[in-house]
Protein backbone atom coordinates (compact mmCIF):
# COMPACT_ATOMS: atom_id res chain seq x y z
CA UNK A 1 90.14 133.59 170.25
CA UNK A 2 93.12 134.99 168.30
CA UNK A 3 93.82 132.24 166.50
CA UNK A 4 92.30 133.14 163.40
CA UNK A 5 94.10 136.40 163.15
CA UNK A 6 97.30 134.22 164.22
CA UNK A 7 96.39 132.64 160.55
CA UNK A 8 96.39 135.13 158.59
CA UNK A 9 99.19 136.80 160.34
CA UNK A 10 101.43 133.67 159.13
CA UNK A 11 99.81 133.87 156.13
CA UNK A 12 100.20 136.94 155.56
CA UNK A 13 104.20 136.62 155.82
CA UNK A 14 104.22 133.05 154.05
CA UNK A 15 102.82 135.28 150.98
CA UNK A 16 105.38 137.97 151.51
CA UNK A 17 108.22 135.44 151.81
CA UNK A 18 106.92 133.72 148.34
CA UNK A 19 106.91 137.50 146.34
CA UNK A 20 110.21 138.15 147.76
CA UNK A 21 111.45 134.80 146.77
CA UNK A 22 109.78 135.69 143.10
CA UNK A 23 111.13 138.75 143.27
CA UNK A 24 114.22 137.59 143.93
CA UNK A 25 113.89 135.03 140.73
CA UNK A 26 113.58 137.50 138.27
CA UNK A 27 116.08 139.93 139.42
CA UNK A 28 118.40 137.18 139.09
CA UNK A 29 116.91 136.33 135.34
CA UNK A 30 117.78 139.82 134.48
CA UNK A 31 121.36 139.90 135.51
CA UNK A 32 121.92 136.27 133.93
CA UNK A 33 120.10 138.30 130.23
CA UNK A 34 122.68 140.58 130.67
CA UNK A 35 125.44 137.65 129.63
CA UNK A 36 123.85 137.30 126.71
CA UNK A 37 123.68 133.19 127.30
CA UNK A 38 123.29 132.30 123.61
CA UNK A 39 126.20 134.45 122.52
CA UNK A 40 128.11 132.66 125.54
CA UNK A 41 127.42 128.86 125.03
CA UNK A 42 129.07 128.76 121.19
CA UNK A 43 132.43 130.76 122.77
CA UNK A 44 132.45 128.19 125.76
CA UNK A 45 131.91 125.15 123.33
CA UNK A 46 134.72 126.18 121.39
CA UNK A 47 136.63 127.06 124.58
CA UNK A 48 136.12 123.39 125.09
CA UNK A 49 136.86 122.20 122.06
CA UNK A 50 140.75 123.57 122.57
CA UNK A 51 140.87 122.52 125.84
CA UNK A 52 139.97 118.65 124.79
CA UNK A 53 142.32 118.50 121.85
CA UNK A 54 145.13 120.10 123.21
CA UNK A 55 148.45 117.65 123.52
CA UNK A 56 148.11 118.34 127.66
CA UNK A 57 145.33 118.04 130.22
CA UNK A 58 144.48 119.60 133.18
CA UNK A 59 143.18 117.98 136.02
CA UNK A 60 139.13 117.46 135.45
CA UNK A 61 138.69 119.74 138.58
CA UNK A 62 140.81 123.14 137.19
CA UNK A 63 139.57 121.98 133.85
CA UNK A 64 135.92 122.73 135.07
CA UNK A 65 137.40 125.56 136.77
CA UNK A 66 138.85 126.76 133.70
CA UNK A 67 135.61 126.40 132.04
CA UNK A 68 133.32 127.98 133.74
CA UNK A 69 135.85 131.19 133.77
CA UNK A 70 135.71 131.63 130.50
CA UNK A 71 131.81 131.37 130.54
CA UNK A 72 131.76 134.07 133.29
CA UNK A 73 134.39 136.05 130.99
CA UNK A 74 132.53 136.06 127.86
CA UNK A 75 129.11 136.69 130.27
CA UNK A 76 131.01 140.25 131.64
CA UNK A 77 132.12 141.07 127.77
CA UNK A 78 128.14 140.67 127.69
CA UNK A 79 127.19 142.69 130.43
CA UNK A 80 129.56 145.14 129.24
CA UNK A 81 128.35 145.52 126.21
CA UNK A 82 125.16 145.85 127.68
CA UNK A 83 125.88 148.97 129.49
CA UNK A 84 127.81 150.47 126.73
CA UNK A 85 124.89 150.23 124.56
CA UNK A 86 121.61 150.83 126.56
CA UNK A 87 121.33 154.36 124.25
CA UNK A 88 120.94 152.72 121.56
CA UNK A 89 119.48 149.28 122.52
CA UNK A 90 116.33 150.98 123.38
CA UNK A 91 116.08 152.41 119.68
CA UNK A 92 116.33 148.69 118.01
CA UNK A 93 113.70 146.50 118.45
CA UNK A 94 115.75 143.38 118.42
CA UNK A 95 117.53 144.73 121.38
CA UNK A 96 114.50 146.61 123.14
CA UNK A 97 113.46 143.88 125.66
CA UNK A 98 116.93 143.80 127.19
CA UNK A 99 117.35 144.35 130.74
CA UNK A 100 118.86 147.79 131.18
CA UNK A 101 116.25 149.62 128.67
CA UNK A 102 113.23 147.53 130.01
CA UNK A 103 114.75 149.25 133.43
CA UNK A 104 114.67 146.08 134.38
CA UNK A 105 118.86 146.60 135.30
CA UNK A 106 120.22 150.03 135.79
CA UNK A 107 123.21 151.05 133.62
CA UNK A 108 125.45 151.21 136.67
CA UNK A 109 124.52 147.89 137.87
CA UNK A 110 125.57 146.47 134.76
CA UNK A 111 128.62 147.67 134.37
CA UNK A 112 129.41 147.29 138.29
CA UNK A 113 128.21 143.54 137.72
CA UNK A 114 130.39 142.77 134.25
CA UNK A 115 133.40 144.25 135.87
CA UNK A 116 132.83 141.90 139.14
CA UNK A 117 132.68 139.27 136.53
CA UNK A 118 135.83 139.99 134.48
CA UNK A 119 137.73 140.50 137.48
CA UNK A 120 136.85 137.07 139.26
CA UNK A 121 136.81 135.28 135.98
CA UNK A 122 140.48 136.30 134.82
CA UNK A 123 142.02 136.03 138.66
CA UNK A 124 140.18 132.71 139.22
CA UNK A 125 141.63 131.30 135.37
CA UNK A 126 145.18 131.95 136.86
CA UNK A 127 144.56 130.01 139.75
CA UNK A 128 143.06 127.41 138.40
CA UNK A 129 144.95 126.93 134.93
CA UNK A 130 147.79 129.39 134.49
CA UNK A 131 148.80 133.12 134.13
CA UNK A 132 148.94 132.73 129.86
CA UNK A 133 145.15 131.76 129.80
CA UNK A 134 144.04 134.68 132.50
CA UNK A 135 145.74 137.11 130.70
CA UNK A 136 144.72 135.66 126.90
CA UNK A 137 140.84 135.80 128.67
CA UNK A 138 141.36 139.73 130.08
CA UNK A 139 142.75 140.56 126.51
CA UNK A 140 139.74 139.32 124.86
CA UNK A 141 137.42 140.78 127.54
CA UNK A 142 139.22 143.81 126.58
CA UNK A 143 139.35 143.75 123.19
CA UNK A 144 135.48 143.24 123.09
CA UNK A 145 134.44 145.82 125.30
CA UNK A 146 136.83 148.45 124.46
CA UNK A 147 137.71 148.35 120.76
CA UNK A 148 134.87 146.90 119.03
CA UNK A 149 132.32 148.15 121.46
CA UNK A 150 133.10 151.37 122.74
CA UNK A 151 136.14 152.21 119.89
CA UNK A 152 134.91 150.79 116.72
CA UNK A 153 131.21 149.83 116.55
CA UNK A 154 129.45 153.50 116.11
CA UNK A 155 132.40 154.43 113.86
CA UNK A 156 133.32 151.78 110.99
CA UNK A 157 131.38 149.47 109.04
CA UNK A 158 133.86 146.96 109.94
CA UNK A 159 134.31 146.87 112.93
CA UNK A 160 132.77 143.38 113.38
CA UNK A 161 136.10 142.04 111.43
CA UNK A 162 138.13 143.63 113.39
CA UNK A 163 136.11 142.97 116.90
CA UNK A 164 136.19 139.25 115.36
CA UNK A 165 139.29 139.20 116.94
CA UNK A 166 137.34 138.97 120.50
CA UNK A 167 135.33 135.99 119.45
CA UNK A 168 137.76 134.06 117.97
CA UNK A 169 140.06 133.21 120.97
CA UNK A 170 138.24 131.28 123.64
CA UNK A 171 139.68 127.88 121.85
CA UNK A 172 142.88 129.47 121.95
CA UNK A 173 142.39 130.21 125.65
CA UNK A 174 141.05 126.82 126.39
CA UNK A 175 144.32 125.16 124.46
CA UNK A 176 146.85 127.83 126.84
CA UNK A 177 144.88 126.81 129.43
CA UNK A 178 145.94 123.15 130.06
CA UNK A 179 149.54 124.45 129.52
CA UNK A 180 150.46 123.14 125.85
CA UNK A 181 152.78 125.63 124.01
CA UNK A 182 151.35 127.71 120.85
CA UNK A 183 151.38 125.88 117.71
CA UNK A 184 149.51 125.63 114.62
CA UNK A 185 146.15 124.02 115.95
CA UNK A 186 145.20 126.78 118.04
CA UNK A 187 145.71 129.17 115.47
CA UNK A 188 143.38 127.67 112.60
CA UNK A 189 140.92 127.53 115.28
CA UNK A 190 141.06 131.36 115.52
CA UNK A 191 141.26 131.81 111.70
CA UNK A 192 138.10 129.50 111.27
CA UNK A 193 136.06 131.89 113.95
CA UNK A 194 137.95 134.81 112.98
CA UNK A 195 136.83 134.00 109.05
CA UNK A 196 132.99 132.83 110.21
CA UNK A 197 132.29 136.25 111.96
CA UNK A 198 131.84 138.37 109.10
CA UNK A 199 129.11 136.61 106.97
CA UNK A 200 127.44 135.20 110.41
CA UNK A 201 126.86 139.00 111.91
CA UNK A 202 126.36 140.73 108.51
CA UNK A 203 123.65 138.22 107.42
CA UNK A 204 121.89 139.79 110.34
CA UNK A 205 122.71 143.09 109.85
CA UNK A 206 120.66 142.36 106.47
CA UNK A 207 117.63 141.15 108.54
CA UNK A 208 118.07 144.08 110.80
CA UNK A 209 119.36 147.21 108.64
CA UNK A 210 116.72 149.63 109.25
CA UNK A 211 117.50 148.72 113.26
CA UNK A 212 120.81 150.03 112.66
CA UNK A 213 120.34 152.53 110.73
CA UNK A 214 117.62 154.12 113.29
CA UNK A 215 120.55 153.80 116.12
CA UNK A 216 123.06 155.70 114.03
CA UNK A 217 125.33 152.08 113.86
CA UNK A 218 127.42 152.06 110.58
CA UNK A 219 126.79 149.00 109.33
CA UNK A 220 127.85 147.55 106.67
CA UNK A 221 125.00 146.98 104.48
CA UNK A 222 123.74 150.79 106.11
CA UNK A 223 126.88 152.44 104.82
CA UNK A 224 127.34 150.24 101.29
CA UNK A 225 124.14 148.73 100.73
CA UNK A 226 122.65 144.94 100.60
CA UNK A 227 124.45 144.29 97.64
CA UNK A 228 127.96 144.85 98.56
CA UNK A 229 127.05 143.31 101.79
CA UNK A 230 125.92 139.87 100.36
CA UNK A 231 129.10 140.24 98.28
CA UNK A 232 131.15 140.60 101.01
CA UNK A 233 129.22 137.67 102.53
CA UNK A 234 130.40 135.59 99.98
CA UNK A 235 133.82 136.16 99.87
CA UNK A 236 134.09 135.47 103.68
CA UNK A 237 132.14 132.37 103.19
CA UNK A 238 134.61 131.15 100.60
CA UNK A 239 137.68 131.91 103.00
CA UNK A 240 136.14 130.42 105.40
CA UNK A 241 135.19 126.71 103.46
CA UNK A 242 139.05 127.31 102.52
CA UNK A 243 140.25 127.65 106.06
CA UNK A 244 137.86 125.10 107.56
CA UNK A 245 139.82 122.45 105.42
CA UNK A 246 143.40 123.82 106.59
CA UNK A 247 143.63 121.21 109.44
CA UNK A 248 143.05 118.43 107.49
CA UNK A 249 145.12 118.99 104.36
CA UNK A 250 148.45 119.94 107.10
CA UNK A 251 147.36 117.33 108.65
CA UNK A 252 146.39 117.95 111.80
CA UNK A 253 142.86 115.77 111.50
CA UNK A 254 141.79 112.88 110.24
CA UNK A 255 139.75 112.14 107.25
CA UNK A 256 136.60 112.61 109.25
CA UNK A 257 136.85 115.85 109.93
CA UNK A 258 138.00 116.53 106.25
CA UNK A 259 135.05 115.30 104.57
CA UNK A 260 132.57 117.08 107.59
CA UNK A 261 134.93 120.50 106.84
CA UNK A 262 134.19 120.17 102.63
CA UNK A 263 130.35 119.21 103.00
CA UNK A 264 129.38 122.14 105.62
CA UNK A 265 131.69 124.53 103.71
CA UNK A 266 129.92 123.76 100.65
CA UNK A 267 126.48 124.06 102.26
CA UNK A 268 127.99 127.80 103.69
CA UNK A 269 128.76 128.93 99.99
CA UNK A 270 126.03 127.87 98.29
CA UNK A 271 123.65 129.38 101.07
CA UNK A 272 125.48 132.94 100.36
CA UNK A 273 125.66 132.53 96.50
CA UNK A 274 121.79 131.82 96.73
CA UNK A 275 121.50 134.83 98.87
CA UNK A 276 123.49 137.10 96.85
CA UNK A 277 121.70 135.73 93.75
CA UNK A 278 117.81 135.97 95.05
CA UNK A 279 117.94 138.09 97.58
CA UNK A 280 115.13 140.73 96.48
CA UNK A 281 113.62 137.31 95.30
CA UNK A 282 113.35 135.08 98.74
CA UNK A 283 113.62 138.09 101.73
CA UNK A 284 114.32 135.64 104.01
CA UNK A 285 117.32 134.47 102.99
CA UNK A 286 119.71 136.42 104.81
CA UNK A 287 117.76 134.95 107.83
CA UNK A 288 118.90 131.52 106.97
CA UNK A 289 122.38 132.15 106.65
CA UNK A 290 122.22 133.12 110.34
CA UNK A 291 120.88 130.18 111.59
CA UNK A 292 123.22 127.97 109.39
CA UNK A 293 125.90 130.03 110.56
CA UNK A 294 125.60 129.10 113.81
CA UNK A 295 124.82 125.27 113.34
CA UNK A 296 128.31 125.53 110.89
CA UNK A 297 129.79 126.28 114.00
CA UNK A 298 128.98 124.06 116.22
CA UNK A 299 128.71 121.08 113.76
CA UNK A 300 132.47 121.88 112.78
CA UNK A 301 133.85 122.34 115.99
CA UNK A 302 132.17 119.09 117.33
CA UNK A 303 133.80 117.13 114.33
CA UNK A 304 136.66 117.77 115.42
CA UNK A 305 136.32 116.82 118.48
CA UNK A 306 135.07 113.89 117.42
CA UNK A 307 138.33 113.65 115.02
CA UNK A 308 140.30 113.72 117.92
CA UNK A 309 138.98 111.23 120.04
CA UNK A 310 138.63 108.73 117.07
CA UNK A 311 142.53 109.59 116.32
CA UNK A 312 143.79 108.73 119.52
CA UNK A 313 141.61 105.80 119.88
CA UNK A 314 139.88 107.61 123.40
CA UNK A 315 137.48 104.47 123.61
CA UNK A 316 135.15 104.15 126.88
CA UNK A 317 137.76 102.13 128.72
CA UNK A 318 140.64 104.64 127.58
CA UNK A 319 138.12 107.87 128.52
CA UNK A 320 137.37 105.98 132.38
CA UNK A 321 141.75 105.56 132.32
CA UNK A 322 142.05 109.40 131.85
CA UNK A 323 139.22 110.74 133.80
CA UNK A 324 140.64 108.43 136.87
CA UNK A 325 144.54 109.49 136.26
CA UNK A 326 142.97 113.46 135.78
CA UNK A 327 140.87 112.76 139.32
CA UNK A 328 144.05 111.25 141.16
């Protein structure tokens, strides 16, 4: 006789179990937002990048390790950021559907959550890798949150060279963290990122001017216009082809990576000349920049670590040698 109401009894909590599992899901979705996972996948690639080409090798095990910390490190700068900047987040529509002003993620859970995160990221780097990288990887986490974020963003139009600073290290904290000393390498790394964050975030400040200038945020093409902007643009774009060459011609690459540095450089400089030179013409143009920008990146950094495994002859049989040796 009661079995029917049994039924919907365990129905009843199978449902209640599957929206609290749901639930459960999206909550989690809106802490991982707060990372900022797109921002966080080009910093860990080139995080990578130094780690692989660096003259020493961690084991593969701490050089997961080391890894992932960084990912969780530039995913606190994120969160950080995040709760720094839910005031004016909500005024910008490109920013409007993140978590905190959707309510989705209350301010103080975000900052509890990104300091959780730069904690255990920069204390689990020093255990796994060594006390150089963990403190290279709080300095950056630092230098994010508190001078360009907090410090310079709502007060100078260029603060984005300055917070390029931030950006441009996770190669350099890869290379400290398998233990090689300083040296050259690392530091054209930095240059090329420091040198590509300029004309990749002011092309979008183009794109997204009257967002800024409706949050109060000085940017640069707010404070001096589109034209000095796309100027500006350009002359960061033609550092940057220069630089992107610098490890080739001192010889620190192969020919490989020469010819990919000159082709993608050129591509970079004659997308901002066009820009500069049609802008009020083709509106879009600042938008396409951008994405370039970001494919620049990843293209360049990938060639040379392609360059480096070509160099060193790192063939299958060589790569199964130095996995096994880095497992033992």
């Amino acid at each position: 006789m009661n079995t029917p109401s049994r039924s919907a009894a365990v129905s009843a909590l199978v449902l209640e179990g599957t929206d609290h599992t749901r639930g459960t899901t999206r909550r989690l979705r809106q802490f991982i937002a707060l990372t900022k996972p797109r921002v966080m996948s080009l910093a860990v690639f080139t995080a990578v990048v130094g780690l692989l080409t660096a003259p020493q090798h961690l084991k593969l095990a701490s050089a997961v390790v080391a890894i992932v910390c960084i990912a969780v490190g530039a995913g606190a700068a994120g969160a950080l950021n995040m709760w720094y900047e839910a005031d004016i987040d909500g005024l910008m529509i490109r920013t409007s559907s993140r978590p905190i002003p959707r309510g989705k993620v209350s301010r103080w859970e975000a900052l509890v959550f990104g300091l959780l995160l730069a904690v255990g990221a920069t204390i689990a780097l020093g255990a796994a890798a060594n006390l150089a990288a963990a403190m290279l990887l709080a300095f950056a986490i630092f230098f994010y949150v508190v001078v360009y974020t907090i410090w310079l963003k709502r007060r100078s139009p260029q603060s984005i060279v300055i917070g390029g600073v931030a950006g441009a290290l996770p190669p350099v904290i890869g290379w400290v963290a398998t233990g090689a000393p300083l040296s050259l390498q690392p530091f054209l790394l930095f240059l090329i990122i420091f040198l590509w964050t300029p004309p990749h975030f002011w092309a979008l400040s183009i794109e997204c001017s009257k967002d800024y200038a409706r949050a109060g945020i000085p940017a640069l093409p707010v404070v001096a216009g589109g034209e000095k902007t796309e100027r500006q643009i350009l002359l960061y774009s033609v550092l940057l082809a220069l630089a992107s060459v610098l490890p080739w011609a001192l010889g620190r690459t192969g020919p490989w990576y020469g010819v990919v540095a000159v082709l993608l450089g050129s591509v970079f400089v004659g997308l901002a000349l066009k820009m500069q030179q049609s802008a009020r013409a083709e509106p879009h143009a600042a938008r396409r920049l951008f994405a370039f920008s970001i494919m620049y990146l990843f293209l360049l950094f990938a060639s040379l670590l392609v360059d480096d495994v070509v160099r060193h002859d790192r063939g299958i049989a060589a790569a199964f040698d130095t996995t096994t040796a880095l497992l033992g």
